[in-house]
Protein backbone atom coordinates (compact mmCIF):
# COMPACT_ATOMS: atom_id res chain seq x y z
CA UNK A 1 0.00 0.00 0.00
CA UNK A 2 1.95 2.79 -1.30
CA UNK A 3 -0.71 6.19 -0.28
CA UNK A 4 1.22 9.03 -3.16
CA UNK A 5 -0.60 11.48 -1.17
CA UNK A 6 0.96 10.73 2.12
CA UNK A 7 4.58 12.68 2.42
CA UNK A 8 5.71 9.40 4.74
CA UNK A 9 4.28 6.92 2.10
CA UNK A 10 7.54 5.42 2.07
CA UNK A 11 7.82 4.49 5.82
CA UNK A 12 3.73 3.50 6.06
CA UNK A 13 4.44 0.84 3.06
CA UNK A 14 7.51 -0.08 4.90
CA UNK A 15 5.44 -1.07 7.77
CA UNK A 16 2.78 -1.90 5.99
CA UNK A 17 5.53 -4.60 4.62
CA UNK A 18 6.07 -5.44 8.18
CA UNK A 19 2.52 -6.46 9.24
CA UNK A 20 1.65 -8.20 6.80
CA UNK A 21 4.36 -10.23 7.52
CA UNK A 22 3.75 -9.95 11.08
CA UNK A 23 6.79 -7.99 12.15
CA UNK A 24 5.25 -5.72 14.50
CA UNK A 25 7.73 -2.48 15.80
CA UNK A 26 6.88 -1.69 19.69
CA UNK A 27 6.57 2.41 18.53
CA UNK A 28 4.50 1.35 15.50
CA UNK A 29 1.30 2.51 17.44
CA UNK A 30 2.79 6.05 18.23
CA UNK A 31 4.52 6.17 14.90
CA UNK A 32 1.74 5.41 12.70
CA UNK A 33 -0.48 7.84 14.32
CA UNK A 34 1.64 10.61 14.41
CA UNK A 35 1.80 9.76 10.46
CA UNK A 36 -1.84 9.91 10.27
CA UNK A 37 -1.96 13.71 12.21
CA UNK A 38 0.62 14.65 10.11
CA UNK A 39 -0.06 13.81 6.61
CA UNK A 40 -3.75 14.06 6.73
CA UNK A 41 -3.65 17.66 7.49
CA UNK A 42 -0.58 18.34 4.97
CA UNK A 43 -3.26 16.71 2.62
CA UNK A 44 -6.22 18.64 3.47
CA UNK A 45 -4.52 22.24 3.66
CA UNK A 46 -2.92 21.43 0.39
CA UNK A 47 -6.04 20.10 -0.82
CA UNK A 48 -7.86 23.45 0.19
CA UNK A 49 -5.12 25.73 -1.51
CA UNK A 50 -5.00 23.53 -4.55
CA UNK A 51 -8.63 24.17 -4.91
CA UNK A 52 -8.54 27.97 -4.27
CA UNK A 53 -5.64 28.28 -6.95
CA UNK A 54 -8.15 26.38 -9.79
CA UNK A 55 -11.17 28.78 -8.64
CA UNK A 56 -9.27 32.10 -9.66
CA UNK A 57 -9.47 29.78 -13.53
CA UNK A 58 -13.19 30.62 -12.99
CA UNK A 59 -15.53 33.90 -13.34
CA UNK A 60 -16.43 33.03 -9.51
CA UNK A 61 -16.21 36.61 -7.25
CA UNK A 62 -16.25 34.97 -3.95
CA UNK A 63 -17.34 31.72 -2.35
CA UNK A 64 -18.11 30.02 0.70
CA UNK A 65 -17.12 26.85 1.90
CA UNK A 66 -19.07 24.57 4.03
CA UNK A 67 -17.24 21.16 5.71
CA UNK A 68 -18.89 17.81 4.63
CA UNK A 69 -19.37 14.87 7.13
CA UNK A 70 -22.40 13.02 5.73
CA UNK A 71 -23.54 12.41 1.84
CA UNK A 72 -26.63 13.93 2.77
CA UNK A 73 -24.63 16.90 2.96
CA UNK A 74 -23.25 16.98 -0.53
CA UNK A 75 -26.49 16.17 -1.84
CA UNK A 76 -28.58 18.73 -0.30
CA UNK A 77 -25.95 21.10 -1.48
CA UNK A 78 -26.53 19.71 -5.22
CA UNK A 79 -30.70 20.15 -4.89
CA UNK A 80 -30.17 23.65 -3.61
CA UNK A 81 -27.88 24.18 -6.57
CA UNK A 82 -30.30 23.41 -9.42
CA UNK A 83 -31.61 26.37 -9.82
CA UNK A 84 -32.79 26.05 -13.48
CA UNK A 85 -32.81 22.64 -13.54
CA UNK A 86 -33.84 20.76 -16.97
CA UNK A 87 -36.13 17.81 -17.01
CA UNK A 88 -33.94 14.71 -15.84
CA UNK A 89 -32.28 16.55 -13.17
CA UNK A 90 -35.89 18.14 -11.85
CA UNK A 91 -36.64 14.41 -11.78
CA UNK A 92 -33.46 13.43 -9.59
CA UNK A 93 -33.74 16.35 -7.53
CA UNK A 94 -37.53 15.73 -6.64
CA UNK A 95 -36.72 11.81 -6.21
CA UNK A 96 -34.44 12.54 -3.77
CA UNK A 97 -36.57 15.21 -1.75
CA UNK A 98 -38.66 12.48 -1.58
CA UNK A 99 -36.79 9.79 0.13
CA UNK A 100 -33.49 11.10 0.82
CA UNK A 101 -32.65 7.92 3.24
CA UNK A 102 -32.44 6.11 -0.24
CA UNK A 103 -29.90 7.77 -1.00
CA UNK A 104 -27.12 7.02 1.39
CA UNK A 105 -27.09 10.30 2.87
CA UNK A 106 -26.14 8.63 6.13
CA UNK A 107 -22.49 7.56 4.22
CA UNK A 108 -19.68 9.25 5.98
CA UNK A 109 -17.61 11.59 4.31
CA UNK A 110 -14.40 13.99 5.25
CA UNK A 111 -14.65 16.77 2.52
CA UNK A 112 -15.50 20.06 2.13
CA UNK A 113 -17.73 22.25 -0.42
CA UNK A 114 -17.24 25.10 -2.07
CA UNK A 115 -20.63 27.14 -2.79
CA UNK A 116 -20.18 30.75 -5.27
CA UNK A 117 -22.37 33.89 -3.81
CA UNK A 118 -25.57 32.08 -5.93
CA UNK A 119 -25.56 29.66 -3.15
CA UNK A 120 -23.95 27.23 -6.16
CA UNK A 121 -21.49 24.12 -5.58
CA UNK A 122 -18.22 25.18 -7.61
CA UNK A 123 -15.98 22.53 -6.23
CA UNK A 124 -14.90 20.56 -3.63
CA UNK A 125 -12.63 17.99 -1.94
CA UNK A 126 -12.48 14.95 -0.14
CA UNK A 127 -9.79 12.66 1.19
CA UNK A 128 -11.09 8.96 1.32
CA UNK A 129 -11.79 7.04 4.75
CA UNK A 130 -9.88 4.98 6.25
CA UNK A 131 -12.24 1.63 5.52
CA UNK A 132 -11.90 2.99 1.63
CA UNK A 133 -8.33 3.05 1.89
CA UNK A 134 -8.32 -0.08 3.41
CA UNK A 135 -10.72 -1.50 0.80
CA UNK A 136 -8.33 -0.53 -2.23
CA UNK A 137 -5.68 -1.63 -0.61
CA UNK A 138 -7.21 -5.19 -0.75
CA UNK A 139 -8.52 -5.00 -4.43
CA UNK A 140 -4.56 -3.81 -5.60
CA UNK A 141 -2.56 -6.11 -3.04
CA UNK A 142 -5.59 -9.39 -3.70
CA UNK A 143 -4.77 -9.01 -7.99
CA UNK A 144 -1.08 -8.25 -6.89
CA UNK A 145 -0.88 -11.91 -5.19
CA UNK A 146 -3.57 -13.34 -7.37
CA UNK A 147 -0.99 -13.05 -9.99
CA UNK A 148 1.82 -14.40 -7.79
CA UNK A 149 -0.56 -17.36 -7.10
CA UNK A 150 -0.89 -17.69 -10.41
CA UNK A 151 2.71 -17.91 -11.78
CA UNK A 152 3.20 -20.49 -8.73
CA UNK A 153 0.50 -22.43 -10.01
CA UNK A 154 1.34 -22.31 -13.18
CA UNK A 155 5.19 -23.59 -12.36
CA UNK A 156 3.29 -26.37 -10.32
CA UNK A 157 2.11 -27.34 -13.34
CA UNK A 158 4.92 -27.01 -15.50
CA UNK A 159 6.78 -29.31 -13.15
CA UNK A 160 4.47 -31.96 -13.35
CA UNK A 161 4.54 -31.52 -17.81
CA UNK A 162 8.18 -31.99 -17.22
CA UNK A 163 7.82 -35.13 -15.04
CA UNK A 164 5.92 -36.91 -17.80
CA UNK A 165 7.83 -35.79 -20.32
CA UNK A 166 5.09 -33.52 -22.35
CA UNK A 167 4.70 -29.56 -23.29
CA UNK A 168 2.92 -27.87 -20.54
CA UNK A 169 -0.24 -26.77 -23.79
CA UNK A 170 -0.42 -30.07 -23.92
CA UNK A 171 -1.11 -31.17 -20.24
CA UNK A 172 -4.62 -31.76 -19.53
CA UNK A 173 -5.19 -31.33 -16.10
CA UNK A 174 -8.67 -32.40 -13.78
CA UNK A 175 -10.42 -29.18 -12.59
CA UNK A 176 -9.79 -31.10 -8.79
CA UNK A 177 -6.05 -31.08 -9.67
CA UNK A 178 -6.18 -27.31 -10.75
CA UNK A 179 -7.46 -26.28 -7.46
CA UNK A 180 -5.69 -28.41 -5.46
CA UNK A 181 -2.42 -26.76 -6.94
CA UNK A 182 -4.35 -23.29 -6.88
CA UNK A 183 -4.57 -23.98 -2.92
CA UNK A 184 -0.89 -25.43 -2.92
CA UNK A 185 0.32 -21.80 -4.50
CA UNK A 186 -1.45 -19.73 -2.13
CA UNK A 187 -0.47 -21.79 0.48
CA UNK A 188 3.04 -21.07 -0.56
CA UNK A 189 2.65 -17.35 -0.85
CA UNK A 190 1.37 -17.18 2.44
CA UNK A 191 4.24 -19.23 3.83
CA UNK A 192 6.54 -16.70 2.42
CA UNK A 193 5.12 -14.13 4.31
CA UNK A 194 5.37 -16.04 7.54
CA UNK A 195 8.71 -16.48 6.48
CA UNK A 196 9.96 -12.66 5.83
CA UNK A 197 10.66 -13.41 2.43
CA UNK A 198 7.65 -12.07 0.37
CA UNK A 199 7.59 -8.35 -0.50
CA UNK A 200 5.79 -5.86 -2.52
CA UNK A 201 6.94 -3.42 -5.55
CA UNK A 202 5.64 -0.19 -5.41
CA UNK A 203 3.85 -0.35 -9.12
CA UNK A 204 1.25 -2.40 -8.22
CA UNK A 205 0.02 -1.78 -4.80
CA UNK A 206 -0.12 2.53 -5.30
CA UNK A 207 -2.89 4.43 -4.37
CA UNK A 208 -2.86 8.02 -5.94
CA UNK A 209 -6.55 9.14 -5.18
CA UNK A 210 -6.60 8.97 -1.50
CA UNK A 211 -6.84 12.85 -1.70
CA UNK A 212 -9.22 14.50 -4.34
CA UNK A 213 -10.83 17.65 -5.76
CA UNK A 214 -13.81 18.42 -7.87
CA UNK A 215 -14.58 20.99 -10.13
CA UNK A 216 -17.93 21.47 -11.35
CA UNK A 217 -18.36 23.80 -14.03
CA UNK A 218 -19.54 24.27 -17.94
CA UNK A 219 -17.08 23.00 -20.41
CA UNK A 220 -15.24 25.43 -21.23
CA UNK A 221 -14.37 25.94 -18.05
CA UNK A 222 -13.66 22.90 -17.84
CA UNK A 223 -11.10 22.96 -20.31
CA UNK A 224 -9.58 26.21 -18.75
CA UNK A 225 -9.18 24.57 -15.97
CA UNK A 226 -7.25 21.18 -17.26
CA UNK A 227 -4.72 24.00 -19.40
CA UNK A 228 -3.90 25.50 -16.12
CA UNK A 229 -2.45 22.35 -14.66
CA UNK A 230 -0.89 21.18 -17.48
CA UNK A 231 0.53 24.55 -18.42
CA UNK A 232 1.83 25.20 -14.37
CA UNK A 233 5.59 25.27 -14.12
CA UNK A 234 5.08 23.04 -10.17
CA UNK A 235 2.92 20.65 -11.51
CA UNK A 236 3.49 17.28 -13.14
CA UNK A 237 0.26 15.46 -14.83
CA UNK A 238 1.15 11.80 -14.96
CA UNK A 239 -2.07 10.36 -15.74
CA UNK A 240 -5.22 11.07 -17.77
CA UNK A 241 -9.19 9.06 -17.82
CA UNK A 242 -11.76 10.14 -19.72
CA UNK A 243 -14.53 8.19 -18.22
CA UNK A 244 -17.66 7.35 -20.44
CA UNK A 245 -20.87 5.41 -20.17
CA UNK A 246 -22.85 5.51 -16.81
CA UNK A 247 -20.13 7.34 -15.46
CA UNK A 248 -19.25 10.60 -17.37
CA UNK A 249 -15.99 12.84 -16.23
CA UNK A 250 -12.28 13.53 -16.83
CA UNK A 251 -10.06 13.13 -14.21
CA UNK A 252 -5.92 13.78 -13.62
CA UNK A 253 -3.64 12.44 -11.30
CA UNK A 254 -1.24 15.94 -10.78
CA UNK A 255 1.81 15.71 -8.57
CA UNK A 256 1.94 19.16 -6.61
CA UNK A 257 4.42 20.40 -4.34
CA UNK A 258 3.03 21.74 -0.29
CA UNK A 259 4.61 24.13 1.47
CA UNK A 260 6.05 23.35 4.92
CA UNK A 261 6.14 26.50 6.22
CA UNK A 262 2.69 27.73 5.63
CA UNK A 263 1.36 24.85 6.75
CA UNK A 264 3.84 24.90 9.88
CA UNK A 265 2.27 28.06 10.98
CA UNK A 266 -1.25 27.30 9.74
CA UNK A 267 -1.34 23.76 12.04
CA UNK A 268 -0.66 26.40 15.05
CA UNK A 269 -2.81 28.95 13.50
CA UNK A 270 -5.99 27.04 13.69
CA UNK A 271 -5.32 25.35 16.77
CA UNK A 272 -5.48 22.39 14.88
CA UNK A 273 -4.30 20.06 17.54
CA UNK A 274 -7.44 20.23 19.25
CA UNK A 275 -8.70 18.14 17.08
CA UNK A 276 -6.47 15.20 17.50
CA UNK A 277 -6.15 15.26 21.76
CA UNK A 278 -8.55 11.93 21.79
CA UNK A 279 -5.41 10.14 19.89
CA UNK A 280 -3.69 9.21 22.35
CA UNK A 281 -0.98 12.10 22.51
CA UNK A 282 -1.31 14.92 25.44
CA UNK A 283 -1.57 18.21 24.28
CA UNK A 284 1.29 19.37 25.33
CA UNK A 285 2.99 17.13 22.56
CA UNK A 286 0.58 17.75 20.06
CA UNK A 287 1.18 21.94 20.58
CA UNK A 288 4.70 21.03 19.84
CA UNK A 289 3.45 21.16 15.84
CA UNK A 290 4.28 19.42 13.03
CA UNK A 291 7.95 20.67 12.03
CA UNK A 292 9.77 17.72 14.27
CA UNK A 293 7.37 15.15 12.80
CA UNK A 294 8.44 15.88 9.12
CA UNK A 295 11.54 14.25 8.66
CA UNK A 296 11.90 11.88 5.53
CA UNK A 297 8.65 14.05 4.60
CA UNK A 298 8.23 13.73 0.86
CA UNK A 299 8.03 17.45 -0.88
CA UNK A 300 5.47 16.46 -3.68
CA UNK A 301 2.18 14.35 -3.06
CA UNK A 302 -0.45 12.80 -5.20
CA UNK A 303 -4.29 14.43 -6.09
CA UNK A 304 -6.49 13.25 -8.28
CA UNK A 305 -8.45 16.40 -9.83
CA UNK A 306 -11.97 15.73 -11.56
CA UNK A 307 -13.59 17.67 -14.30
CA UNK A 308 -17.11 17.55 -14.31
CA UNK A 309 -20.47 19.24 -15.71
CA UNK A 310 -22.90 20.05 -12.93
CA UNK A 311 -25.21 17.77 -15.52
CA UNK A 312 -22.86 14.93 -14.75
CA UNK A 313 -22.55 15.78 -11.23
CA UNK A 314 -26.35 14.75 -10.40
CA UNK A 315 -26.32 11.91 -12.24
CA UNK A 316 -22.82 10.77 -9.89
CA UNK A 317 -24.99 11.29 -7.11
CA UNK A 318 -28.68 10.95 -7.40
CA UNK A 319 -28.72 8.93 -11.10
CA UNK A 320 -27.67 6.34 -13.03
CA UNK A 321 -23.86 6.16 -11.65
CA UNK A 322 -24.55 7.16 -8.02
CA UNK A 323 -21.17 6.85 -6.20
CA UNK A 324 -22.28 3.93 -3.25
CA UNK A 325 -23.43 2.22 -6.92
CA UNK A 326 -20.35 2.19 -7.99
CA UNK A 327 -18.31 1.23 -4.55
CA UNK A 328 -20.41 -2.27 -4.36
CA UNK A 329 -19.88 -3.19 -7.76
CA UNK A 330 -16.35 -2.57 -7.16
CA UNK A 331 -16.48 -4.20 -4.39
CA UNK A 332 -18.33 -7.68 -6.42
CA UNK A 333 -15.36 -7.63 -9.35
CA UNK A 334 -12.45 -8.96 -7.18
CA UNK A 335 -10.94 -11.70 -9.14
CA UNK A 336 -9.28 -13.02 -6.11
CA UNK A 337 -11.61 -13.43 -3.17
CA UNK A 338 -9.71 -15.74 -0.55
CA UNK A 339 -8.60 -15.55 2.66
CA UNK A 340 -5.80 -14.13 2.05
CA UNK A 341 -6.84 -10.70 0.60
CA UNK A 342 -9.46 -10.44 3.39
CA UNK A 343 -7.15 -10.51 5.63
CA UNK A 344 -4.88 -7.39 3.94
CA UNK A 345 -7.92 -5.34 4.07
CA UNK A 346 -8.28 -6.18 7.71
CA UNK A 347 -4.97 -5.46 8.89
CA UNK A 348 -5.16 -2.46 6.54
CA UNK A 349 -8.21 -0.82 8.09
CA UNK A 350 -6.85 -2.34 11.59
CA UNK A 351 -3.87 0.28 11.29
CA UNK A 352 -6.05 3.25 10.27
CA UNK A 353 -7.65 2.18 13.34
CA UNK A 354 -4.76 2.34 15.73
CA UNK A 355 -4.17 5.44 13.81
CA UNK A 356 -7.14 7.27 14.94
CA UNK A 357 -8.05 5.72 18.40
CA UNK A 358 -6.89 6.95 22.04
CA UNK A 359 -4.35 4.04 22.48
CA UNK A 360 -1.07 4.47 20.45
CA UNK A 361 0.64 1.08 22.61
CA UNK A 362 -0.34 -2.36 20.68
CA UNK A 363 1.71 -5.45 22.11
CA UNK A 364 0.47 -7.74 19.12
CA UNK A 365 -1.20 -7.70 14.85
CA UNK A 366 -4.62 -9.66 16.11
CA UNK A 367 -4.57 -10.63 12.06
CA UNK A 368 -1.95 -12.64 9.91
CA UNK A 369 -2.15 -13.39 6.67
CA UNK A 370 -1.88 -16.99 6.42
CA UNK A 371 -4.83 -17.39 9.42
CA UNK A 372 -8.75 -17.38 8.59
CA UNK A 373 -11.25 -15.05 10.35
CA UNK A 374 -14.35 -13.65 9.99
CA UNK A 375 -15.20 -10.00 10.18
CA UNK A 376 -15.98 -10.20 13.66
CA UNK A 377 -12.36 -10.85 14.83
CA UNK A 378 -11.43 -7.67 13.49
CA UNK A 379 -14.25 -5.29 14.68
CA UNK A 380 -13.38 -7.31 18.24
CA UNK A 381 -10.06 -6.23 17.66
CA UNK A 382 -11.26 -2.46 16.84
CA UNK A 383 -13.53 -2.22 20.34
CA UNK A 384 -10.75 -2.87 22.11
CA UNK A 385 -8.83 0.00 20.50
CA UNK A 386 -11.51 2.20 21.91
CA UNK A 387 -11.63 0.55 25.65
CA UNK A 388 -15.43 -0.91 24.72
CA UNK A 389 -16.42 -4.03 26.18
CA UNK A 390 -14.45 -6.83 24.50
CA UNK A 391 -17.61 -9.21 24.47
CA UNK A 392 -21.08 -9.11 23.01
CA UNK A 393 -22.69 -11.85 24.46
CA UNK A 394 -25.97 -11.67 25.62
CA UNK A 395 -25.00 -14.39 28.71
């Protein structure tokens, strides 16, 4: 799991490495939420100045901005916003008003909106939750070892062509053989993690979206908008979509520098570490700032930016390709659904956890990849975290 818009995304996939290997640090608990306090709000003040910068692209005077915890939120925002609406978004709009609960507006989110003096959403950002991250990490690390599984299977295979003395095209293998070798592979691959041997590249298992921006506007704007970042001397565009069908937007991956000592003074500014004493760090630490916590800080992070018609925007969220849609079909196209990917995504959203909870202090990973457990063990696991009772029963 290698987060571009983290600035310690090196030493979070190095431990990330670690657990799921089960090499556990005794400061990983302190370390990893420091990391989290740190790099979330490099993200989010870059996130907000990013933003700002693409506005002044616009004919938009002044603006408002509004934090986002709920979708309900967001999609309140959008009804208020279509103001001349045209027949199909009249119809989302009034479908909504009428049962908003269908509509997920309970589904968290940690963003914030940007309205012009109309009362109109221009733009906003978001920076993905922790069960998201932890989500993605599973669908890029599960196809990452599906493949490994794969290749071992397939040398299984080739062995036993080479024992009888025949090409491996022409072996014809029993589906019960194919699995049982499919089971011997992953076997293998988990052993290796046990073991200390198996490790991840980079390529495969990066995550460039964890922080993103919106901008809703018509197309020319649009276009304005997309020239600016490819035409600004600090910003690298490494990556293009154009996304088509139910789903209708542009979106860039931009590399962008953030700037230490503005957001230095701005974490002291705000008082921002009052919104991290339940963490498990006093307040006298946290009023220490961020400056000793930056070292091996990376100066350049990750954003995705997304170009979008307020059109396109309603039908995201209220239409054909509402967002929640599209997160549980993602969620049904894993290729590789064993135990073994599971269990990344648990230890995944089992860090974020530690990350964010009053205990920084963990004696032991409650998950290992080459073990079996159901999604109870982990929210278990999680309660704990918090001090709740460790046991549900009703006896």
């Amino acid at each position: 799991m290698y987060i571009t818009s983290f600035v310690h995304r090196e030493e979070l996939f190095d431990m990330v490495q670690r657990w799921l290997c089960n090499r556990l640090d005794p400061s990983d608990g302190l370390r990893v939420t420091q990391i989290l306090i740190c790099d979330g709000f490099i993200l989010g003040e870059t996130l907000d100045s990013l933003t700002k910068l693409l506005l002044t692209t616009l004919p938009v005077q002044t603006y408002r901005t509004q934090r986002l915890h709920f979708k309900g939120e967001l999609r309140d925002i959008i009804c208020r916003s279509a103001q001349a609406p045209n027949p199909r978004m009249a119809e989302l709009v009034a479908s909504y008003m009428a049962n908003p609960d269908f509509f997920y507006k309970e589904a968290p989110v940690d963003g914030t909106a940007y309205l012009d003096e109309a009362d109109r959403l221009v733009a906003l950002y978001r920076i993905k939750r922790p069960r998201r991250i932890a989500e993605k990490a599973n669908r890029y690390i599960a196809g990452h070892i599906f493949r490994m599984v794969q290749n071992r299977a397939r040398q299984l295979a080739e062995e036993r062509a080479q024992q009888i003395g025949i090409p491996l095209e022409h072996l014809l293998t029993p589906e019960e053989e194919m699995e049982r070798e499919f089971t011997l592979a992953e076997e293998m691959i988990a052993s290796a993690f046990k073991e200390g041997k198996a490790r991840f590249e980079r390529p495969p298992v990066t995550i460039n979206d964890v922080g993103g921006i919106k901008c809703i506007a018509d197309s020319l704007s649009l276009h304005r908008i997309e020239e600016f970042m490819l035409q600004h001397p600090d910003f690298t565009v490494f990556e293009r979509a154009e996304h088509s069908g139910s789903y209708r937007a542009r979106s860039l991956i931009i590399d962008v520098p953030w700037d230490r000592d503005r957001i230095c003074w701005s974490f002291d500014e705000k008082r921002a570490w009052e919104k991290y004493t339940n963490r498990g760090i006093s307040e006298t630490e946290l009023r220490k700032g961020l400056d000793h916590l930056l070292e091996g800080a990376e100066p350049r992070i990750c954003i995705e930016v997304t170009l979008t018609t307020f059109e396109e925007l309603v039908e995201s969220e209220l239409g054909r390709s509402i967002h929640e849609g599209r997160i549980i079909n993602q969620r049904g196209q894993t290729a590789y659904t064993g135990y073994i990917p599971m269990n990344v995504e648990f230890l995944v959203e089992y860090l974020f956890a530690v990350a964010v909870s009053p205990q920084t202090q963990i004696d032991r990973l409650p998950i290992k990849l080459w073990g079996r457990y159901l999604p109870d063990t982990i929210s278990h696991h999680i309660r704990r975290l918090y001090y709740l009772p460790e046991h549900d029963a009703l006896y």
